[in-house]
N, C-alpha and C. Protein backbone atom coordinates (compact mmCIF):
# COMPACT_ATOMS: atom_id res chain seq x y z
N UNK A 1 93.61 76.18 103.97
CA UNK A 1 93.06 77.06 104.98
C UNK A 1 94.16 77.98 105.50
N UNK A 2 93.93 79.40 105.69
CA UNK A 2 94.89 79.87 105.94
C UNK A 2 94.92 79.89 107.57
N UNK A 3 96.36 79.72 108.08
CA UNK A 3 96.39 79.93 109.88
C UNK A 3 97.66 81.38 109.80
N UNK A 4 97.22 82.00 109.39
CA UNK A 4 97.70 83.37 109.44
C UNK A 4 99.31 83.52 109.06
N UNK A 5 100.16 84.56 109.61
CA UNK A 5 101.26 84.92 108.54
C UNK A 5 101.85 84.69 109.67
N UNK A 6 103.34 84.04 109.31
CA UNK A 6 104.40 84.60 109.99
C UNK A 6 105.56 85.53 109.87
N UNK A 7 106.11 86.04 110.57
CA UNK A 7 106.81 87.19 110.53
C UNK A 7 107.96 86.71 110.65
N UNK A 8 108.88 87.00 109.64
CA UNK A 8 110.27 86.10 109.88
C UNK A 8 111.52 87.97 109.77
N UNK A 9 112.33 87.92 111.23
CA UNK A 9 113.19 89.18 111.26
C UNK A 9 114.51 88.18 110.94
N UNK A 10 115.63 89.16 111.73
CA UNK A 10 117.14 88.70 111.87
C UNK A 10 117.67 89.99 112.69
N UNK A 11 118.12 89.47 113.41
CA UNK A 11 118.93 90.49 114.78
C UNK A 11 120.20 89.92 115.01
N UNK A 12 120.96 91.21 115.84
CA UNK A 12 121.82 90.39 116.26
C UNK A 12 121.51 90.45 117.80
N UNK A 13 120.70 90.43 118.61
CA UNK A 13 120.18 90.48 119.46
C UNK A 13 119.97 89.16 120.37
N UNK A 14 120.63 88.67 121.45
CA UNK A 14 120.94 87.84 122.32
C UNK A 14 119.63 86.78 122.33
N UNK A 15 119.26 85.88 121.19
CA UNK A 15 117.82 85.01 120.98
C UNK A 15 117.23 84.48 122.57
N UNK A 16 118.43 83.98 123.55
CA UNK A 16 117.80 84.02 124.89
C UNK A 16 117.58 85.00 125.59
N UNK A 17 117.84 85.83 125.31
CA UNK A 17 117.59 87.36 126.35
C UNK A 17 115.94 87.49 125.60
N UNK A 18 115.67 87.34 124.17
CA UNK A 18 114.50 87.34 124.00
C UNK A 18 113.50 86.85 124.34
N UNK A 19 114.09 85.72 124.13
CA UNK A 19 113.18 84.73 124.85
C UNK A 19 112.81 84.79 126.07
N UNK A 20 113.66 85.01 127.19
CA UNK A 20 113.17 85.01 128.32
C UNK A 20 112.23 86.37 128.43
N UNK A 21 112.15 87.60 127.57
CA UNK A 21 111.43 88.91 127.46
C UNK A 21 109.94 88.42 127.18
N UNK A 22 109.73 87.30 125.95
CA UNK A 22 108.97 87.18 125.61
C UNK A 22 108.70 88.24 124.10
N UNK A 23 109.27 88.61 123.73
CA UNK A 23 109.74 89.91 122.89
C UNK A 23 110.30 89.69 121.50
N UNK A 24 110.48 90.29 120.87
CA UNK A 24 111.23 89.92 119.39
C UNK A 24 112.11 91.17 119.37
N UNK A 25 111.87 91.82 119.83
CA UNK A 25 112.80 93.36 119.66
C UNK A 25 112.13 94.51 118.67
N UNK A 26 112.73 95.77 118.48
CA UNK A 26 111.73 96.53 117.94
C UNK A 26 111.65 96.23 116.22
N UNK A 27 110.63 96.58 115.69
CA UNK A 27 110.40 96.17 114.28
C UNK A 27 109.40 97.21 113.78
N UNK A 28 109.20 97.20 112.39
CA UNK A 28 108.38 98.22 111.09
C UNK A 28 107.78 96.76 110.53
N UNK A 29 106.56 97.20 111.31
CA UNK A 29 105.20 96.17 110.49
C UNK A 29 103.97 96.44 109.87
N UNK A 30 103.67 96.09 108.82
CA UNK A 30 103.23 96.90 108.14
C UNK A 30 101.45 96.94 108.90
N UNK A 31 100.79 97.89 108.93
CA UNK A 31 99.43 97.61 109.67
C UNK A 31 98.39 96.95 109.27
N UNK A 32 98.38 96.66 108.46
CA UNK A 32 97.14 95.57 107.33
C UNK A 32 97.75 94.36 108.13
N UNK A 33 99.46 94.09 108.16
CA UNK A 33 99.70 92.42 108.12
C UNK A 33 99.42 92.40 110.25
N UNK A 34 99.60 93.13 111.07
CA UNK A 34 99.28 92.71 111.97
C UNK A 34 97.96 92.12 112.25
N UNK A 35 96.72 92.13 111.48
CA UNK A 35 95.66 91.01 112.01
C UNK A 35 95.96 90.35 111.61
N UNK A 36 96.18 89.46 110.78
CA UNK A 36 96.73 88.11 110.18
C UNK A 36 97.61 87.73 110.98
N UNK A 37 98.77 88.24 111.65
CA UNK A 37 99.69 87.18 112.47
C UNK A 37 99.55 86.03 113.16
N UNK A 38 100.32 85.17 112.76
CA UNK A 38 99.99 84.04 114.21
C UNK A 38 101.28 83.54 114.73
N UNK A 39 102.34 83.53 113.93
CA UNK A 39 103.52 83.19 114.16
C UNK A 39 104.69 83.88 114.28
N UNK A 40 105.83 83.99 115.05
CA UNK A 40 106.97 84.86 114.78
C UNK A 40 107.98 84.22 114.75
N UNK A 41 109.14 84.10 114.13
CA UNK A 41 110.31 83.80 114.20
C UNK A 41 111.34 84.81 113.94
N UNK A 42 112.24 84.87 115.20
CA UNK A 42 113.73 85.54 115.10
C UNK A 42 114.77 84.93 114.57
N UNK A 43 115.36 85.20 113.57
CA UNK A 43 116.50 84.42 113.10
C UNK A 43 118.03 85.37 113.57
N UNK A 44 118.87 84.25 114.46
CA UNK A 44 120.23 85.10 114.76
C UNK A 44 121.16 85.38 113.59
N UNK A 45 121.82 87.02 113.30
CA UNK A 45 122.37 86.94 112.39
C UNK A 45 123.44 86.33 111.69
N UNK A 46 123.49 85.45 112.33
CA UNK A 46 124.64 83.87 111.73
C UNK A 46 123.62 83.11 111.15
N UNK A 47 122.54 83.03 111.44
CA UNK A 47 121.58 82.82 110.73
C UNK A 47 121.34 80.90 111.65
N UNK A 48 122.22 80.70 112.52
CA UNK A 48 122.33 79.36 112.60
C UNK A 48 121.42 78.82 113.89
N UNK A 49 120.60 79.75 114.69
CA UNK A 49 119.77 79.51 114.98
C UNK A 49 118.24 80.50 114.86
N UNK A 50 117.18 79.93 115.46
CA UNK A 50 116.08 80.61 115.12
C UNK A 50 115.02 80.59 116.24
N UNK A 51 114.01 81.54 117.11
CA UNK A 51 113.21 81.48 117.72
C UNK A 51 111.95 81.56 117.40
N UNK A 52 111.14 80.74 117.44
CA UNK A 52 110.04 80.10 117.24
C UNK A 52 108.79 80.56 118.25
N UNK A 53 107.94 81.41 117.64
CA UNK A 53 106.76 81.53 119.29
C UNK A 53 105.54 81.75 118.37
N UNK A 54 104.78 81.35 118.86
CA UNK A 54 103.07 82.05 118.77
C UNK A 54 103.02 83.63 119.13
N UNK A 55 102.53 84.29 117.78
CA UNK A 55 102.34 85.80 118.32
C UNK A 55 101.29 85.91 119.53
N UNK A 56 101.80 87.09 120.30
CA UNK A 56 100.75 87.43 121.28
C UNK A 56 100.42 88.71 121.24
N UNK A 57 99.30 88.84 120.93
CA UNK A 57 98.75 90.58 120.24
C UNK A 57 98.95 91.51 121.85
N UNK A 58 98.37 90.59 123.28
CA UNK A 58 98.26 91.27 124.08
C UNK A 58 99.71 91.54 124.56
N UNK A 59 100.54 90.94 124.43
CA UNK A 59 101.85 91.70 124.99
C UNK A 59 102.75 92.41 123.57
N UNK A 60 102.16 92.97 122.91
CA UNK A 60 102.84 93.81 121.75
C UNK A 60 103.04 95.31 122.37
N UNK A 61 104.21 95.81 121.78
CA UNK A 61 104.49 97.33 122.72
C UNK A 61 104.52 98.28 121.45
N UNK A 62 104.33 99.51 121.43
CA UNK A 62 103.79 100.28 120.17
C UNK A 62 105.03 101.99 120.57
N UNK A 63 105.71 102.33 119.65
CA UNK A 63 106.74 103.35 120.01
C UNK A 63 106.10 104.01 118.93
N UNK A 64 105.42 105.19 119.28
CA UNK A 64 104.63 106.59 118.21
C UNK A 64 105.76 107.07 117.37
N UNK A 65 106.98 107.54 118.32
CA UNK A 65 107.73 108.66 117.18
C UNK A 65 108.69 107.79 116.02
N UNK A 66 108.62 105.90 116.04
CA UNK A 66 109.38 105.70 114.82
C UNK A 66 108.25 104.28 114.41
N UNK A 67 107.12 104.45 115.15
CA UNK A 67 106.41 103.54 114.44
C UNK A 67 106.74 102.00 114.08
N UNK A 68 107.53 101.74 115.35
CA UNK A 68 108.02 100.56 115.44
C UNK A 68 107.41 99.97 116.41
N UNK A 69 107.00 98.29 116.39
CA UNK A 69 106.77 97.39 117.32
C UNK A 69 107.34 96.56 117.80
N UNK A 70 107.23 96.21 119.09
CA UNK A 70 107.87 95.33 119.82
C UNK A 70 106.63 93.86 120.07
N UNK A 71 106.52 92.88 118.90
CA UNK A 71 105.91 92.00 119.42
C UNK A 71 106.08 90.96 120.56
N UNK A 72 105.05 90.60 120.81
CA UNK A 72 105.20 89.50 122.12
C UNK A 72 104.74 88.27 121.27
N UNK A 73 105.34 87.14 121.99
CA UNK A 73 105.27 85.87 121.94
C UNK A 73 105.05 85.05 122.84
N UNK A 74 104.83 84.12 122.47
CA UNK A 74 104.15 82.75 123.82
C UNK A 74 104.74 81.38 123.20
N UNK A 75 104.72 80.15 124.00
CA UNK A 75 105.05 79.12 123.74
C UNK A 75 106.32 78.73 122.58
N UNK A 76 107.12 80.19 122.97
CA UNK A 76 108.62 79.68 122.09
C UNK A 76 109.80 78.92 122.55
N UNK A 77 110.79 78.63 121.55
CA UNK A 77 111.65 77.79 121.68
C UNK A 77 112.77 78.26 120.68
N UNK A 78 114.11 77.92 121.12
CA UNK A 78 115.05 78.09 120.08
C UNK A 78 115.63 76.86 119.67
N UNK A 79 115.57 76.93 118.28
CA UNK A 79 116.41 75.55 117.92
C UNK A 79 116.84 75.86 116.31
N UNK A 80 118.23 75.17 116.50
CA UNK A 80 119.07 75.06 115.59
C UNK A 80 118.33 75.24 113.72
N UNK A 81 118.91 75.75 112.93
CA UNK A 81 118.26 76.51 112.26
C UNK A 81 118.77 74.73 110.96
N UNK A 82 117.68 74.00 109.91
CA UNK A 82 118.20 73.42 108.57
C UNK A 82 118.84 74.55 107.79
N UNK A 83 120.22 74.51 107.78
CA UNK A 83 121.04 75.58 106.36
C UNK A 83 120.60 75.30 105.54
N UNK A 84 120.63 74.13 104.72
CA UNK A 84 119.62 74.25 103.53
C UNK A 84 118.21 74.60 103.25
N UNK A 85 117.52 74.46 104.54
CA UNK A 85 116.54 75.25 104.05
C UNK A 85 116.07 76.79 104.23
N UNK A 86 116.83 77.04 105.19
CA UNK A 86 117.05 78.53 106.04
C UNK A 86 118.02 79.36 104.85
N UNK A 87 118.49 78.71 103.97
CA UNK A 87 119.45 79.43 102.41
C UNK A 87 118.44 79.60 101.38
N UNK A 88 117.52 78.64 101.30
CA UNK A 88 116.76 78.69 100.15
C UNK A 88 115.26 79.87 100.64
N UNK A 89 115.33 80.08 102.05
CA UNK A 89 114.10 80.60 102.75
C UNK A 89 114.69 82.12 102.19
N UNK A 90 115.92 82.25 102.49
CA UNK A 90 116.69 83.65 102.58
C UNK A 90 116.61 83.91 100.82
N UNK A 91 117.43 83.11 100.43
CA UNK A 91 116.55 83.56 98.51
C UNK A 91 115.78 83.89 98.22
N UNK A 92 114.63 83.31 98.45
CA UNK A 92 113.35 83.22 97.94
C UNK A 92 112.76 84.76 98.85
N UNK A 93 113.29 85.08 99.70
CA UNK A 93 113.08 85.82 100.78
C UNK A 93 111.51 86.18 100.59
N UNK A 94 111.28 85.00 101.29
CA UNK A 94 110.13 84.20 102.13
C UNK A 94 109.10 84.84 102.98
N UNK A 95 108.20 85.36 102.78
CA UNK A 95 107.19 85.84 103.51
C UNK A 95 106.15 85.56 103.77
N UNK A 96 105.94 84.03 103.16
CA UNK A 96 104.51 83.91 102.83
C UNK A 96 103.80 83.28 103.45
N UNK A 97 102.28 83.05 103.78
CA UNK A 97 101.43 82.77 104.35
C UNK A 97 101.34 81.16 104.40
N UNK A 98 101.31 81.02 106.12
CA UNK A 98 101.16 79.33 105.67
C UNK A 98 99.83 78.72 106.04
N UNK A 99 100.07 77.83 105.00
CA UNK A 99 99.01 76.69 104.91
C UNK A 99 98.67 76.00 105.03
């Protein structure tokens, strides 16, 4: 059964400053995959931790002149990222729908 897509970025962007925003920072998403969302994760660019939230369609912010979004999130958390599997996620470079 599908429970929709998650969106996996990488910033170097302060993962608690996000968190407390509720925010992921700005992003290029493609418009087909925003109904499907359900999940977001920020990965810090050390890659060694990761933020975890439920997308929230109603707090998403929309910038016209570069067509970038700022999604919102709910019920996130940051926690320490598995390297082995966060190496093999980054290979495979991982997008896919979970199940």
């Amino acid at each position: 059964m599908n429970q929709g897509t998650t969106i996996r970025v990488r910033t170097r962007d302060n993962l608690l400053e996000l968190l407390k925003t509720g925010r992921s920072g700005w992003w290029i998403v493609a418009e087909y995959r925003e109904s499907s969302l359900r999940f977001v994760e920020v990965y810090s660019w050390d890659g060694e931790l990761v933020l975890r939230g439920e997308y929230e369609p109603s707090q998403v912010e929309r910038r016209n002149y570069d067509v970038r979004i700022n999604l919102g999130f709910k019920n996130a958390k940051i926690e320490l990222v598995n390297t082995n599997s966060h190496a093999l996620l980054l290979y495979l470079g991982d997008t896919s729908v979970i199940n």
